[in-house]
PDB file of N, CA and C in Angstrom:
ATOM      1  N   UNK A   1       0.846  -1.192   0.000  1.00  0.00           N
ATOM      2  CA  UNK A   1       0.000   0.000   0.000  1.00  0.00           C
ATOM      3  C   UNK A   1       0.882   1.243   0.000  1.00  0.00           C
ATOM      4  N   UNK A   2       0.404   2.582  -1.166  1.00  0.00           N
ATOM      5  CA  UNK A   2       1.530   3.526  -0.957  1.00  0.00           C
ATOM      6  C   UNK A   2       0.985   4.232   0.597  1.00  0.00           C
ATOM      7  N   UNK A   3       2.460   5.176   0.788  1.00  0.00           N
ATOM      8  CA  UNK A   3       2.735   5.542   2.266  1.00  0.00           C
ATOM      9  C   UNK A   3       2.645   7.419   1.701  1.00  0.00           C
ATOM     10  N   UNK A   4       1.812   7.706   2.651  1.00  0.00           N
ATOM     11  CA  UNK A   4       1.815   9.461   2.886  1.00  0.00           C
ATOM     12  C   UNK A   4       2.572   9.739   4.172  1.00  0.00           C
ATOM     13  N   UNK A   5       3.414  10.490   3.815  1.00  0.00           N
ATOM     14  CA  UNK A   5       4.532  11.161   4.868  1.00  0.00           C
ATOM     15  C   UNK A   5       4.231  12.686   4.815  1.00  0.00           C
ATOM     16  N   UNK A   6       3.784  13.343   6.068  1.00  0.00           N
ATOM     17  CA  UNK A   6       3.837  14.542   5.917  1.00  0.00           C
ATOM     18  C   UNK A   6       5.290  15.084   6.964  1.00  0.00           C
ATOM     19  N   UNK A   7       6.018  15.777   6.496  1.00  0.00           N
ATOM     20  CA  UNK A   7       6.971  16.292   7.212  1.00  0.00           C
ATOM     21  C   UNK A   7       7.199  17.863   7.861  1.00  0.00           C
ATOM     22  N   UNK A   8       7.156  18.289   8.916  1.00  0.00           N
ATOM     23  CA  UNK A   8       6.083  18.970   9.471  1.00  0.00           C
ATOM     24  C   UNK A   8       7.164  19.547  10.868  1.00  0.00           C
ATOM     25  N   UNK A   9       7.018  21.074  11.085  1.00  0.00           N
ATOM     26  CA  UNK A   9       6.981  21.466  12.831  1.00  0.00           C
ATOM     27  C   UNK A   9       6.269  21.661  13.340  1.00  0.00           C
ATOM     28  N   UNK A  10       6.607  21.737  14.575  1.00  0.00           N
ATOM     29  CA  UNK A  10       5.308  21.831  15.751  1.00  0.00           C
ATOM     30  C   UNK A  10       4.380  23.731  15.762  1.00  0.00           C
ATOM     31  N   UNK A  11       5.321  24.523  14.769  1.00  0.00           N
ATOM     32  CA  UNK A  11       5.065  25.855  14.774  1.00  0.00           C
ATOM     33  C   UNK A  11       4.307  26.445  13.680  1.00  0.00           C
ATOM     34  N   UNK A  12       4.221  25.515  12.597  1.00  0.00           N
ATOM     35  CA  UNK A  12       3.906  25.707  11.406  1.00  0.00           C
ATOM     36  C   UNK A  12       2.704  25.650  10.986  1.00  0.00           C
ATOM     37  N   UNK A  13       1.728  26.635  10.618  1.00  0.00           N
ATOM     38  CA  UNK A  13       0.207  26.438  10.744  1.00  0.00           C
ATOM     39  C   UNK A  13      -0.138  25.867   9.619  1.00  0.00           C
ATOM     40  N   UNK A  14       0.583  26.095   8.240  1.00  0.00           N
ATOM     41  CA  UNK A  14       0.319  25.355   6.988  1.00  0.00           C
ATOM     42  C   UNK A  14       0.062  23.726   7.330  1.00  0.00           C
ATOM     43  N   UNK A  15       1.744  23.275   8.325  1.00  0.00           N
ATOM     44  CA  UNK A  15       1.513  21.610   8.609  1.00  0.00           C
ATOM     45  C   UNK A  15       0.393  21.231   9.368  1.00  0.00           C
ATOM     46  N   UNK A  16      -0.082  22.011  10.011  1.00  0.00           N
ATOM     47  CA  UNK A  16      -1.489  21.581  11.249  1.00  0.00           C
ATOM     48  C   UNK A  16      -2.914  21.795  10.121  1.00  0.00           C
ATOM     49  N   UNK A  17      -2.784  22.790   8.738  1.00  0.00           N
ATOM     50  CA  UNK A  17      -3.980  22.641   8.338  1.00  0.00           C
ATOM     51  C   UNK A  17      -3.773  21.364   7.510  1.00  0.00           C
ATOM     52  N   UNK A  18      -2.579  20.964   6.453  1.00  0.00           N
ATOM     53  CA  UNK A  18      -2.498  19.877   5.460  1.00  0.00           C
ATOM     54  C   UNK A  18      -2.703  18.715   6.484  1.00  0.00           C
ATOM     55  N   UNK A  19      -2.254  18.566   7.513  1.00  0.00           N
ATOM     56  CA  UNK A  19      -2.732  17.342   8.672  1.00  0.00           C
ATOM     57  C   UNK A  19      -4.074  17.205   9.041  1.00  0.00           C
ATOM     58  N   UNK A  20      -5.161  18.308   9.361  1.00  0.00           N
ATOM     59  CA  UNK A  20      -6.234  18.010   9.335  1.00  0.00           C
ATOM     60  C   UNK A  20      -7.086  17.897   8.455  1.00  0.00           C
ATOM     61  N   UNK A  21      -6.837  18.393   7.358  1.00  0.00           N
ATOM     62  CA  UNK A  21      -7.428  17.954   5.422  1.00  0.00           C
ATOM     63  C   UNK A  21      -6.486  17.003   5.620  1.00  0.00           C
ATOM     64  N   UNK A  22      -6.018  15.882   5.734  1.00  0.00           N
ATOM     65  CA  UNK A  22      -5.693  14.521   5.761  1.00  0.00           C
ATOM     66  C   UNK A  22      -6.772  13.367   6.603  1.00  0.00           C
ATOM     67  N   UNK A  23      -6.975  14.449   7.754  1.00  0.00           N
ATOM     68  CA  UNK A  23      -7.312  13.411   8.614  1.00  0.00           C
ATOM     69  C   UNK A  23      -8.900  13.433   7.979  1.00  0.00           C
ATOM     70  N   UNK A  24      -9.414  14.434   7.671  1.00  0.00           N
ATOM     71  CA  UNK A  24     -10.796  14.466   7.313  1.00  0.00           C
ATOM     72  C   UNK A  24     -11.213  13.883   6.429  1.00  0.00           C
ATOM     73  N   UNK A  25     -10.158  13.773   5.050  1.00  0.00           N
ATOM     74  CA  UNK A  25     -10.374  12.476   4.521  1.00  0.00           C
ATOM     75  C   UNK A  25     -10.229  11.017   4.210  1.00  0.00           C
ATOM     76  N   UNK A  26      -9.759  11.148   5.941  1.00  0.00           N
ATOM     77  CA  UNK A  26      -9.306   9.776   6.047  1.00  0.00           C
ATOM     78  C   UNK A  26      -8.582   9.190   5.983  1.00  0.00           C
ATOM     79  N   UNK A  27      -7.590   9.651   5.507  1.00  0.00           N
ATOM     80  CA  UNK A  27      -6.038   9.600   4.901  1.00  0.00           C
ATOM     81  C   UNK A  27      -5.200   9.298   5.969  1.00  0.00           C
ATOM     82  N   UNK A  28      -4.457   7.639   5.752  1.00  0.00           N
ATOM     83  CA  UNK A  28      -3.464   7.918   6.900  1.00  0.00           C
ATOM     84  C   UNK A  28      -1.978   8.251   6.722  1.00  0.00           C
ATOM     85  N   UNK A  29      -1.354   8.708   7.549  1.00  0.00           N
ATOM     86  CA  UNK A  29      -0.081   9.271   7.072  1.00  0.00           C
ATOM     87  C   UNK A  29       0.249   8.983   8.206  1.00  0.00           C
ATOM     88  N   UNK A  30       1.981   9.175   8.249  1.00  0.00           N
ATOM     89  CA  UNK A  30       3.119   9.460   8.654  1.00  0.00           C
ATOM     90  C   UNK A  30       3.914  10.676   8.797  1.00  0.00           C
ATOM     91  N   UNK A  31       3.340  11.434  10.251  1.00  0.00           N
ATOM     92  CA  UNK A  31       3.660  12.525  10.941  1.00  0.00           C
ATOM     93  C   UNK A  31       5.342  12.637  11.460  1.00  0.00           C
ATOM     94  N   UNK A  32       6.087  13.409  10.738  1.00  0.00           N
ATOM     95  CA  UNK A  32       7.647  13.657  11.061  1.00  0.00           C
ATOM     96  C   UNK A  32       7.913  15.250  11.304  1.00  0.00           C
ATOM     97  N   UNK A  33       8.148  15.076  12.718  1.00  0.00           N
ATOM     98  CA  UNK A  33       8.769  16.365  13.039  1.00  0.00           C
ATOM     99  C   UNK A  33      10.150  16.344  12.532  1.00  0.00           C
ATOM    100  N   UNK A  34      10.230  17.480  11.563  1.00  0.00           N
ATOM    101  CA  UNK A  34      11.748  17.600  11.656  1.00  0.00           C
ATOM    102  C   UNK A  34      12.837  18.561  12.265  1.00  0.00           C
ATOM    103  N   UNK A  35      11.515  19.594  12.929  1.00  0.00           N
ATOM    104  CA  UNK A  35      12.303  20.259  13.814  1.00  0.00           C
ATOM    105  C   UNK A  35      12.959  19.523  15.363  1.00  0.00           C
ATOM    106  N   UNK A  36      12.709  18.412  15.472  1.00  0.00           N
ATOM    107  CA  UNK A  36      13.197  17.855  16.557  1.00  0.00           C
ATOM    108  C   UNK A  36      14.472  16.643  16.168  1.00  0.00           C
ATOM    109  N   UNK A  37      14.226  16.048  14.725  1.00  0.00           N
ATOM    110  CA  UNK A  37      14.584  15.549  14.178  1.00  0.00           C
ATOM    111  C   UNK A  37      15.533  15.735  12.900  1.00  0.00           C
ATOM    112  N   UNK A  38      16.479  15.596  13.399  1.00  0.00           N
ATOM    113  CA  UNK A  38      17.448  15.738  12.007  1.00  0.00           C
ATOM    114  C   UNK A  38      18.031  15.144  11.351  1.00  0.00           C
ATOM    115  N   UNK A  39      17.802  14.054  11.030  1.00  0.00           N
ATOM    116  CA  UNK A  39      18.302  12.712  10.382  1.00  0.00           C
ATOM    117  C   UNK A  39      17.044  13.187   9.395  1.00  0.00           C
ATOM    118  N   UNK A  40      15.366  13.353   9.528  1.00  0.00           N
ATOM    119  CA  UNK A  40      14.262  13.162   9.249  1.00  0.00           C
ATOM    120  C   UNK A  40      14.696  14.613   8.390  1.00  0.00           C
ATOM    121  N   UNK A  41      14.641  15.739   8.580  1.00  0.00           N
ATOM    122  CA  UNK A  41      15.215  17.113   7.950  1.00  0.00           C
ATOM    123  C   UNK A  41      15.924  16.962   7.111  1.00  0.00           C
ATOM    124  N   UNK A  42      16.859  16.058   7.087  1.00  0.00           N
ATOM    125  CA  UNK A  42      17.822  15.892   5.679  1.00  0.00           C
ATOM    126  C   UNK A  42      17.505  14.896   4.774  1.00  0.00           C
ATOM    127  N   UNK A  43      17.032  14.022   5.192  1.00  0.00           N
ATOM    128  CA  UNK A  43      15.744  13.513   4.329  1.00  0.00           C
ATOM    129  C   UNK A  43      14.719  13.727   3.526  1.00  0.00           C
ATOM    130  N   UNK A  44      13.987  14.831   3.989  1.00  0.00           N
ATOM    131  CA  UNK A  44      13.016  15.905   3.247  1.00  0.00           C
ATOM    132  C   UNK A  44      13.854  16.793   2.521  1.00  0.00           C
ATOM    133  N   UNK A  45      15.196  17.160   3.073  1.00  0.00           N
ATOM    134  CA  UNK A  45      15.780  18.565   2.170  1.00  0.00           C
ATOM    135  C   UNK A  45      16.139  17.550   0.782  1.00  0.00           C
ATOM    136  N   UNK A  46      16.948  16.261   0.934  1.00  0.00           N
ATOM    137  CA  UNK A  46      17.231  15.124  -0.043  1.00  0.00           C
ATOM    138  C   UNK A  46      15.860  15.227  -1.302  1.00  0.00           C
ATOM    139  N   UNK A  47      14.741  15.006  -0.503  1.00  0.00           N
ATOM    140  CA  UNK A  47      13.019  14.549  -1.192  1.00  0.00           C
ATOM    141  C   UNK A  47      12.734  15.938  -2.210  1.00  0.00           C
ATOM    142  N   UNK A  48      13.157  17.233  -1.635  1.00  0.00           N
ATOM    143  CA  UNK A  48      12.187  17.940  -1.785  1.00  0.00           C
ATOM    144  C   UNK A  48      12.996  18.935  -2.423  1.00  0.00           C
ATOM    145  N   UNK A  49      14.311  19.686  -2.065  1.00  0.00           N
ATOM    146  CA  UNK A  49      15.444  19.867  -2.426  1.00  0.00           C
ATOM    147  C   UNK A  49      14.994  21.674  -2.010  1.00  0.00           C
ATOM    148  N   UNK A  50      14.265  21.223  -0.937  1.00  0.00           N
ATOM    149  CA  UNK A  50      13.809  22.382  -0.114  1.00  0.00           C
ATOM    150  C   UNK A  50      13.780  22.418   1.799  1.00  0.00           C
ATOM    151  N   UNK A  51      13.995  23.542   2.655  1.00  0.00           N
ATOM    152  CA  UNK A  51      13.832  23.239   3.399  1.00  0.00           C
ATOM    153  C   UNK A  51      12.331  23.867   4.383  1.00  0.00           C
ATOM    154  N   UNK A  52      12.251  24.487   3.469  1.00  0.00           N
ATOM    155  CA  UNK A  52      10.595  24.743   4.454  1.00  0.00           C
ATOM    156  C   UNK A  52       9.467  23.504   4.430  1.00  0.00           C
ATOM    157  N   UNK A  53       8.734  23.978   5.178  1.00  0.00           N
ATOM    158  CA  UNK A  53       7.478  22.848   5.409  1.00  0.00           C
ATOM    159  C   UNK A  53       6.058  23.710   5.787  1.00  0.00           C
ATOM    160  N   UNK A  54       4.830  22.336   5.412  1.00  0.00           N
ATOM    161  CA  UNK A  54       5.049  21.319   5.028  1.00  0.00           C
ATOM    162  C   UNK A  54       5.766  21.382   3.472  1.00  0.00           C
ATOM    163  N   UNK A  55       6.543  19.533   3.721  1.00  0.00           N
ATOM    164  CA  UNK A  55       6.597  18.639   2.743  1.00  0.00           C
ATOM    165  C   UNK A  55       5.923  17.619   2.705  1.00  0.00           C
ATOM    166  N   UNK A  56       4.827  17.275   1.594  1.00  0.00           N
ATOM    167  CA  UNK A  56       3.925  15.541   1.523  1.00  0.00           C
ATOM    168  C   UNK A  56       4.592  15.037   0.475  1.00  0.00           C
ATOM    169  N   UNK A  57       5.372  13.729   1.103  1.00  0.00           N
ATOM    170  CA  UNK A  57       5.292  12.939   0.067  1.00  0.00           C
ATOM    171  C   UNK A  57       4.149  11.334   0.028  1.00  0.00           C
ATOM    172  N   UNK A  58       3.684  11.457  -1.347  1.00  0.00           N
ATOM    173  CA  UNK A  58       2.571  11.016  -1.339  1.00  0.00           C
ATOM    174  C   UNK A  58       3.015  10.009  -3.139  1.00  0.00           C
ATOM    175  N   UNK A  59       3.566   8.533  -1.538  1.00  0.00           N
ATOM    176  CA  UNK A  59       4.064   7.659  -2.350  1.00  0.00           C
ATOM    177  C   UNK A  59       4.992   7.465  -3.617  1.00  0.00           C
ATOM    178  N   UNK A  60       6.206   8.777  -3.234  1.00  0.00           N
ATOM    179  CA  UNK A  60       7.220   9.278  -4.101  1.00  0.00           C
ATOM    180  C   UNK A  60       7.090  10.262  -4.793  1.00  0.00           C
ATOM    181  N   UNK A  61       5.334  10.779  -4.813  1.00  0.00           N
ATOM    182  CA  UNK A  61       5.410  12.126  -5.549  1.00  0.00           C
ATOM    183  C   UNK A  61       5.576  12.687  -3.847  1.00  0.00           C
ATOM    184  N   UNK A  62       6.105  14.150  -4.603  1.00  0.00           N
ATOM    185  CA  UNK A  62       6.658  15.095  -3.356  1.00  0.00           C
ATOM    186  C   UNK A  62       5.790  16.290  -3.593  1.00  0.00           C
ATOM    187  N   UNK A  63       5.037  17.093  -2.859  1.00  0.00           N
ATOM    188  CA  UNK A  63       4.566  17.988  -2.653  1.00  0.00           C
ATOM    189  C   UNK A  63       4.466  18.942  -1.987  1.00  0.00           C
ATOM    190  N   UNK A  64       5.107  20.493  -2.785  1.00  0.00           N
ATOM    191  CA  UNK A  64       5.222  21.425  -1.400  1.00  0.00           C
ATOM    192  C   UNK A  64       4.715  22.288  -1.003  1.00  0.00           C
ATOM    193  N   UNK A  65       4.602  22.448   0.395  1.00  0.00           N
ATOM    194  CA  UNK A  65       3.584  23.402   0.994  1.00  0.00           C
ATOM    195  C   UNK A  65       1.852  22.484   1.124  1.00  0.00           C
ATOM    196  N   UNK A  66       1.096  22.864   1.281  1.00  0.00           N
ATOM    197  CA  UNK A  66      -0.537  22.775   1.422  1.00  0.00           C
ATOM    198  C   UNK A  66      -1.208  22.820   0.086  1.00  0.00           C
ATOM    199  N   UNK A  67      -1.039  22.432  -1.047  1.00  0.00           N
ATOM    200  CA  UNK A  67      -1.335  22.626  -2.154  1.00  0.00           C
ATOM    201  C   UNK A  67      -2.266  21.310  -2.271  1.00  0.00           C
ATOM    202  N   UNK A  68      -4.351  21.618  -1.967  1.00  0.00           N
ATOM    203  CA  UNK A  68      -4.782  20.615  -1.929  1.00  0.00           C
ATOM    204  C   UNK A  68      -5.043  20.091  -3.616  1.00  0.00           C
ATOM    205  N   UNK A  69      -5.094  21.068  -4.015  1.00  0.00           N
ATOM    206  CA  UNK A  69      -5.203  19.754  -5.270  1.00  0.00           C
ATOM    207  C   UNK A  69      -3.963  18.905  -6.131  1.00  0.00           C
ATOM    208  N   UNK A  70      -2.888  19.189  -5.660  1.00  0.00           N
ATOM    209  CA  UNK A  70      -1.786  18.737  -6.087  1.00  0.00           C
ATOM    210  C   UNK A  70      -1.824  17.252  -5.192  1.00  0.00           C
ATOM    211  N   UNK A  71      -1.852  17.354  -3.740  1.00  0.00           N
ATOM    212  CA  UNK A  71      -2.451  16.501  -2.695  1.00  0.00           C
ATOM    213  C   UNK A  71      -3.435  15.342  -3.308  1.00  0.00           C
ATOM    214  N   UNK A  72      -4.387  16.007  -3.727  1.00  0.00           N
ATOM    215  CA  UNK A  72      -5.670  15.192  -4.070  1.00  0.00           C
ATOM    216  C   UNK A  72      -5.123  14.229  -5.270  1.00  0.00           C
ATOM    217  N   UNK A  73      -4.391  15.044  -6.211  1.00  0.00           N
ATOM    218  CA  UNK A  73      -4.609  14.168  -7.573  1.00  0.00           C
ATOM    219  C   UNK A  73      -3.475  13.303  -7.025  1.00  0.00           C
ATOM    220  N   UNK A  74      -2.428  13.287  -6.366  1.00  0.00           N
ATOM    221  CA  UNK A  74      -1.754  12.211  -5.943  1.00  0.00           C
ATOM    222  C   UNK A  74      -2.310  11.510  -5.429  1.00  0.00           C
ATOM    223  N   UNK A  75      -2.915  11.357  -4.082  1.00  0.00           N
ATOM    224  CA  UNK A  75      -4.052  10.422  -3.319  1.00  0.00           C
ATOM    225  C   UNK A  75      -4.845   9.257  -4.341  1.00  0.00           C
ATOM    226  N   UNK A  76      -5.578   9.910  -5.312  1.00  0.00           N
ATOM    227  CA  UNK A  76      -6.124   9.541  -5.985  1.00  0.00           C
ATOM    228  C   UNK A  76      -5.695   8.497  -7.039  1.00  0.00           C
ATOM    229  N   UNK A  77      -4.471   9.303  -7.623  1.00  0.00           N
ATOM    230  CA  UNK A  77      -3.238   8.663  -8.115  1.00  0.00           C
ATOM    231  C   UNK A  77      -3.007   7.411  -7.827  1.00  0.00           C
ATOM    232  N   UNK A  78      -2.638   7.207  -6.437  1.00  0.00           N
ATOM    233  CA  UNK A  78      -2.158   6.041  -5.591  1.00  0.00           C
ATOM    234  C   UNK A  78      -3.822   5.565  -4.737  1.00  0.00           C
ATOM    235  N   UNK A  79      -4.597   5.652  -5.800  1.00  0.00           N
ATOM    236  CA  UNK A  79      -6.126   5.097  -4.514  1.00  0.00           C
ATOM    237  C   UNK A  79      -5.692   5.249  -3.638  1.00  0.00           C
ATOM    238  N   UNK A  80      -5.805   5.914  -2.914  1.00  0.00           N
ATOM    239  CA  UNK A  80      -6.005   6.507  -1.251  1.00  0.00           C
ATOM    240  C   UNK A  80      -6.905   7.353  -0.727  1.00  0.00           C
ATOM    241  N   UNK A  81      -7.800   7.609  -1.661  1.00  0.00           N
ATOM    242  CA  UNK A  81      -8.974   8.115  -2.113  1.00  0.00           C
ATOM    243  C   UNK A  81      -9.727   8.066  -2.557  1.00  0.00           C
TER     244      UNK A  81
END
């Protein structure tokens, strides 16, 4: 089954809204702080070749920022939706 990773700080209001438009549709993901985490931070900068957040990656497509329909057509993409 593909995997949604949202990569995310605890300060960031963009990551708290793309997390709850996840959860509302049901969507499960994989929540990574990378402000606490930095193994996980260079990972996303690797993914995304960026360092702000959010970053979704959504089963190898990468998506940045809160951009729901970019979101959606991946989901969909990968039935997860």
């Amino acid at each position: 089954m593909a995997k949604v990773i949202v990569y995310s700080t605890t300060t960031c209001p963009y990551c708290v809204m793309v997390k709850d438009w996840l959860k509302g549709k049901k969507v499960e993901f994989e929540d990574i702080n990378v402000g606490i985490n930095q193994e996980k931070a260079r990972e996303m900068i690797q993914k995304s070749g960026q360092m702000g957040v959010p970053v979704v990656d959504v089963a190898g497509s990468i998506i940045l920022g809160f951009d729901r329909l970019k979101i959606e057509e991946a989901l969909k993409k990968n039935k997860l939706i």
